[in-house]
Protein backbone atom coordinates (compact mmCIF):
# COMPACT_ATOMS: atom_id res chain seq x y z
CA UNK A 1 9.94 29.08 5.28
CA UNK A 2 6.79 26.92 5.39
CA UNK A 3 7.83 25.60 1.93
CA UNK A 4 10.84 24.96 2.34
CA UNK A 5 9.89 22.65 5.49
CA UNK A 6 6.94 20.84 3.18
CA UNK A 7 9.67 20.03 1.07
CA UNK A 8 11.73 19.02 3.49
CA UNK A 9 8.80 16.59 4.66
CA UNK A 10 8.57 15.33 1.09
CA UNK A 11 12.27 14.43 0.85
CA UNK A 12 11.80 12.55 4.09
CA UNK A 13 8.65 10.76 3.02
CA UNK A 14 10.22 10.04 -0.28
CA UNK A 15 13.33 8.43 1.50
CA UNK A 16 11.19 6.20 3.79
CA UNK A 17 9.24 4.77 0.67
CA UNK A 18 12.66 3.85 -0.94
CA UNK A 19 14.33 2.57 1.75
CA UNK A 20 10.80 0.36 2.18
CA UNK A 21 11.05 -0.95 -1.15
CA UNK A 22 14.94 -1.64 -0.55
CA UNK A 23 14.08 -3.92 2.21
CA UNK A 24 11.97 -5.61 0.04
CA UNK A 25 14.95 -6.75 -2.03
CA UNK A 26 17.78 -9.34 -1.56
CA UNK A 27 20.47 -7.92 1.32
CA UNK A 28 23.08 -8.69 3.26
CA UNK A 29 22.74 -8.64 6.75
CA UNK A 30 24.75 -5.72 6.95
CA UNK A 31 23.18 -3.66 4.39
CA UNK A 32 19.95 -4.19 6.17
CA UNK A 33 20.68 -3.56 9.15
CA UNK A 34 21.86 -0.25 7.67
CA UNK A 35 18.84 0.42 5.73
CA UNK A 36 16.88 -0.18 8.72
CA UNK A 37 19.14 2.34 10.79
CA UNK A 38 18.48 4.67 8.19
CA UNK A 39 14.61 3.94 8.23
CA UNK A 40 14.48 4.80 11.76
CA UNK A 41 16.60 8.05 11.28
CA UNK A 42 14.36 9.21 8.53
CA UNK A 43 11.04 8.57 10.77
CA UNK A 44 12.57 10.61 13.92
CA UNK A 45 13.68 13.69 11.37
CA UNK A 46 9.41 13.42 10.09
CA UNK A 47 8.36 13.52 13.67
CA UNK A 48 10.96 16.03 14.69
CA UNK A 49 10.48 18.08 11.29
CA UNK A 50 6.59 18.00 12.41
CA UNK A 51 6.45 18.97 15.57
CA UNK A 52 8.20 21.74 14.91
CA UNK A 53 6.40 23.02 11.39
CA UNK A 54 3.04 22.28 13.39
CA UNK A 55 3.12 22.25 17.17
CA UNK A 56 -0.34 21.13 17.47
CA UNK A 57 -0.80 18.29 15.33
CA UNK A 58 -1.55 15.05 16.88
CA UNK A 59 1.96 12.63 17.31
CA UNK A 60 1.39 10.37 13.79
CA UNK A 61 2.22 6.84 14.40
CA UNK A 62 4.80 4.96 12.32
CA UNK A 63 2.32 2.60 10.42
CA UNK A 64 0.24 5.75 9.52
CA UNK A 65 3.59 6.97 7.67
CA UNK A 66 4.38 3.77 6.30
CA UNK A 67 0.50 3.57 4.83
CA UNK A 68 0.73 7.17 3.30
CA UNK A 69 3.84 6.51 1.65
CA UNK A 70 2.73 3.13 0.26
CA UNK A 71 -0.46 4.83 -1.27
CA UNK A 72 1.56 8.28 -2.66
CA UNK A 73 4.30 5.74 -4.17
CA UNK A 74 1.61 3.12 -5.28
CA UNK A 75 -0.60 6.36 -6.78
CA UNK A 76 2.71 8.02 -8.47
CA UNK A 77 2.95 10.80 -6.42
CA UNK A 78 6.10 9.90 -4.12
């Protein structure tokens, strides 16, 4: 159970770092607005996945994500 929520985590982390270095590219308006939209999603479904794998942890704020993503994916881990 607890794995399968870690990974779950991971696959959300991993789409937030993509979707970062996607807006980092040359879109439409359109396509980032979506990429955006999904950006947001993906942060809700870590806070949401988090709160409920570990009640008591503190509420992480966005940029925290957003750093520990850019380190994993700048270190080869993400």
């Amino acid at each position: 159970m607890m794995d399968d929520k870690l990974a779950l985590l991971r696959a959300h982390r991993n789409n937030i770092g993509r979707y970062q270095r996607l807006l980092k590219t040359k879109l439409t308006e359109f396509e980032r607005r979506f990429i955006e939209r999904r950006l947001s999603e993906e942060r809700c479904a870590i806070e949401r996945l988090s709160a409920s794998t570990f009640p008591l942890a503190f509420k992480t704020p966005n940029r925290a994500i957003e750093n520990a993503t850019t380190l994993l994916t700048a270190s080869g881990h993400g």
